[in-house]
C-alpha atoms as a PDB file:
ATOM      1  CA  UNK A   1     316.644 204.981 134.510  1.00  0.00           C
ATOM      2  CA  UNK A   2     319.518 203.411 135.345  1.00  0.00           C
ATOM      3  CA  UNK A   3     322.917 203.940 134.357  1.00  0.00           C
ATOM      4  CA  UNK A   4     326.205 202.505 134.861  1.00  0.00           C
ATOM      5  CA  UNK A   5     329.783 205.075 135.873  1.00  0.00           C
ATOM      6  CA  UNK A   6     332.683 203.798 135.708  1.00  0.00           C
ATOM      7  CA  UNK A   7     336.465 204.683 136.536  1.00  0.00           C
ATOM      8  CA  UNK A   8     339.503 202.236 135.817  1.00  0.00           C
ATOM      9  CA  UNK A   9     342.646 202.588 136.593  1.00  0.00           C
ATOM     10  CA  UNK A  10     345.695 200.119 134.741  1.00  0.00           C
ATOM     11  CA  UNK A  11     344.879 196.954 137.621  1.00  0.00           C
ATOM     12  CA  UNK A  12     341.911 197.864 138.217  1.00  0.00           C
ATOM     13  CA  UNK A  13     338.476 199.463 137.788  1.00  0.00           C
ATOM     14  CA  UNK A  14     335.341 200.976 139.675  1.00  0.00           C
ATOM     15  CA  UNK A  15     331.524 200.616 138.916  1.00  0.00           C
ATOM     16  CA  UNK A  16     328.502 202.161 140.652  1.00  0.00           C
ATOM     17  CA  UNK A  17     324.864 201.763 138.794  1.00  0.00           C
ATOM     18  CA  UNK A  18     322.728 204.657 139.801  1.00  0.00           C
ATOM     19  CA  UNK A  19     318.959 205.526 139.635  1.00  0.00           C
ATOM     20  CA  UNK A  20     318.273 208.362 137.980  1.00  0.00           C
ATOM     21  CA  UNK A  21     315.126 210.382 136.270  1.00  0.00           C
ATOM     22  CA  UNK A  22     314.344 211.041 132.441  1.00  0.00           C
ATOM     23  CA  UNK A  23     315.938 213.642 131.396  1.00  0.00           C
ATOM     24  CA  UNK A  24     319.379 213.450 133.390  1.00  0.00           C
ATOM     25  CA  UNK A  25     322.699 214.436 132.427  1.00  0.00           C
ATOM     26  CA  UNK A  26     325.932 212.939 132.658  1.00  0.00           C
ATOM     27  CA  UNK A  27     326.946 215.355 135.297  1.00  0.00           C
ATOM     28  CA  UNK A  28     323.684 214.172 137.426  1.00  0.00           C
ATOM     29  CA  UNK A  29     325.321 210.540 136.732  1.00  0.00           C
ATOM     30  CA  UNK A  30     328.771 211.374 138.077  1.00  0.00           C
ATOM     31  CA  UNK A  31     327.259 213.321 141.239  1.00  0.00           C
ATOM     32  CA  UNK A  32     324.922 210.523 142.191  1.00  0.00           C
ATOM     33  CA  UNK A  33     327.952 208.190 141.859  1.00  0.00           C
ATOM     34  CA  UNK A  34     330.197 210.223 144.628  1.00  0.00           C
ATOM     35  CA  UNK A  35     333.017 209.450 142.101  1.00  0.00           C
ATOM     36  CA  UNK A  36     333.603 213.035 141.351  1.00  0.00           C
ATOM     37  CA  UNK A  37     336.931 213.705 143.100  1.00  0.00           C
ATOM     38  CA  UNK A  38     338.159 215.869 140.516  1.00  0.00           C
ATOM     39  CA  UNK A  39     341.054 212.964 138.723  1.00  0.00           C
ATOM     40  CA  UNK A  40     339.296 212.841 135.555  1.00  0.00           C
ATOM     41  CA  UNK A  41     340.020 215.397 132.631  1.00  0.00           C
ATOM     42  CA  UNK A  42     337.075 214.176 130.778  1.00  0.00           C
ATOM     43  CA  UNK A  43     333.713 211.537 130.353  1.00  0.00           C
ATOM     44  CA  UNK A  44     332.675 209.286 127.550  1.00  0.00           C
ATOM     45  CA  UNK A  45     329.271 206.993 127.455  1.00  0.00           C
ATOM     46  CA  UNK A  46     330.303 203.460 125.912  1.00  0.00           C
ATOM     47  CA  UNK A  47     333.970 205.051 124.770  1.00  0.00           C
ATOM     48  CA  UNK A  48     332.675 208.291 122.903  1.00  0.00           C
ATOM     49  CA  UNK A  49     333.887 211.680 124.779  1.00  0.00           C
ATOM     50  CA  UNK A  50     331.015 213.373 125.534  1.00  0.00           C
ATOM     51  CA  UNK A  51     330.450 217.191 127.244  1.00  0.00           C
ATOM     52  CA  UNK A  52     328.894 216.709 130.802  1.00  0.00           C
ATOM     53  CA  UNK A  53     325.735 218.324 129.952  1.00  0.00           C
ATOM     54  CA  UNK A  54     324.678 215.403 127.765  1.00  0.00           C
ATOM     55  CA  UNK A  55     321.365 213.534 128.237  1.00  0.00           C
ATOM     56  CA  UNK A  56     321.684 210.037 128.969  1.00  0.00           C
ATOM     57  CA  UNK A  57     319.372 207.107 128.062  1.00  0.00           C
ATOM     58  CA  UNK A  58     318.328 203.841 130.119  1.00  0.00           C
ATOM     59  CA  UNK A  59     321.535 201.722 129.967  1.00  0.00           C
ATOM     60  CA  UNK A  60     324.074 203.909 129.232  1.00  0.00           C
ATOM     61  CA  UNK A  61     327.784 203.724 130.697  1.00  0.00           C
ATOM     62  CA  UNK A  62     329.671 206.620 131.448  1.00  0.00           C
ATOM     63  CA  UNK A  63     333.190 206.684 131.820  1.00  0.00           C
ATOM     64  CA  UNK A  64     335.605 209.183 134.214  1.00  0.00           C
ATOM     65  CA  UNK A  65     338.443 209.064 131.933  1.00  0.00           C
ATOM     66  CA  UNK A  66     341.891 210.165 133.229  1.00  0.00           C
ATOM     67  CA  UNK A  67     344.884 212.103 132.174  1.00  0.00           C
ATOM     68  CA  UNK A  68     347.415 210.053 130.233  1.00  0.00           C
ATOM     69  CA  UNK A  69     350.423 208.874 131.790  1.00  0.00           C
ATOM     70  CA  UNK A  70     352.473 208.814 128.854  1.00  0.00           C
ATOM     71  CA  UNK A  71     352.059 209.716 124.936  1.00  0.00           C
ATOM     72  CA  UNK A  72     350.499 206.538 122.868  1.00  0.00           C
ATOM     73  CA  UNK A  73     352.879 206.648 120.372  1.00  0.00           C
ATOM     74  CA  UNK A  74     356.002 207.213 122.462  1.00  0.00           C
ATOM     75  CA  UNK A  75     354.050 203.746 125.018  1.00  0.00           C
ATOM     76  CA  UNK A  76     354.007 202.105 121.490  1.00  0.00           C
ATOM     77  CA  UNK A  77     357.795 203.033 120.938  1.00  0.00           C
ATOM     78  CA  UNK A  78     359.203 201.499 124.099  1.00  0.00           C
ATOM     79  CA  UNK A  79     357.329 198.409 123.909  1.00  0.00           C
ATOM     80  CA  UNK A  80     358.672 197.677 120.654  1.00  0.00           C
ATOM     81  CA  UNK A  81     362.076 198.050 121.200  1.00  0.00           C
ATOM     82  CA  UNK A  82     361.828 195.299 124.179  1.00  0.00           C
END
């Protein structure tokens, strides 16, 4: 099956599609991608954190998501007062 892992960054973003058999797990997804240098805090397939031991299904996209930079609300806060 194939599925899609993805990492973004604010400019920019990464995709690799990999191959993998029934039955595989997002961890299998993010090994066979090589993306796993150990940035990301947590994973999500199509925007729903997920636990890495979750079985994926033809077509999903899993996401390396990374530690926030900055609280929402206090990101919110600044851009409002410009």
């Amino acid at each position: 099956m194939r599925i899609e892992v993805i990492r973004a960054w604010p400019r920019r973003h990464e995709s690799v599609t990999v191959d993998l058999a029934e039955g595989a797990t997002v961890a299998d997804a993010v090994a066979a991608s090589g993306m796993d240098d150990g940035s990301h805090v947590a994973v999500a397939v199509f925007g729903e954190k997920v636990e890495v031991a979750q079985v994926l299904r033809e077509g999903d996209r899993v996401e390396l998501l990374r530690p926030l930079t900055m609280d929402p609300k206090e990101a919110r806060r600044r851009r409002a007062v410009k």
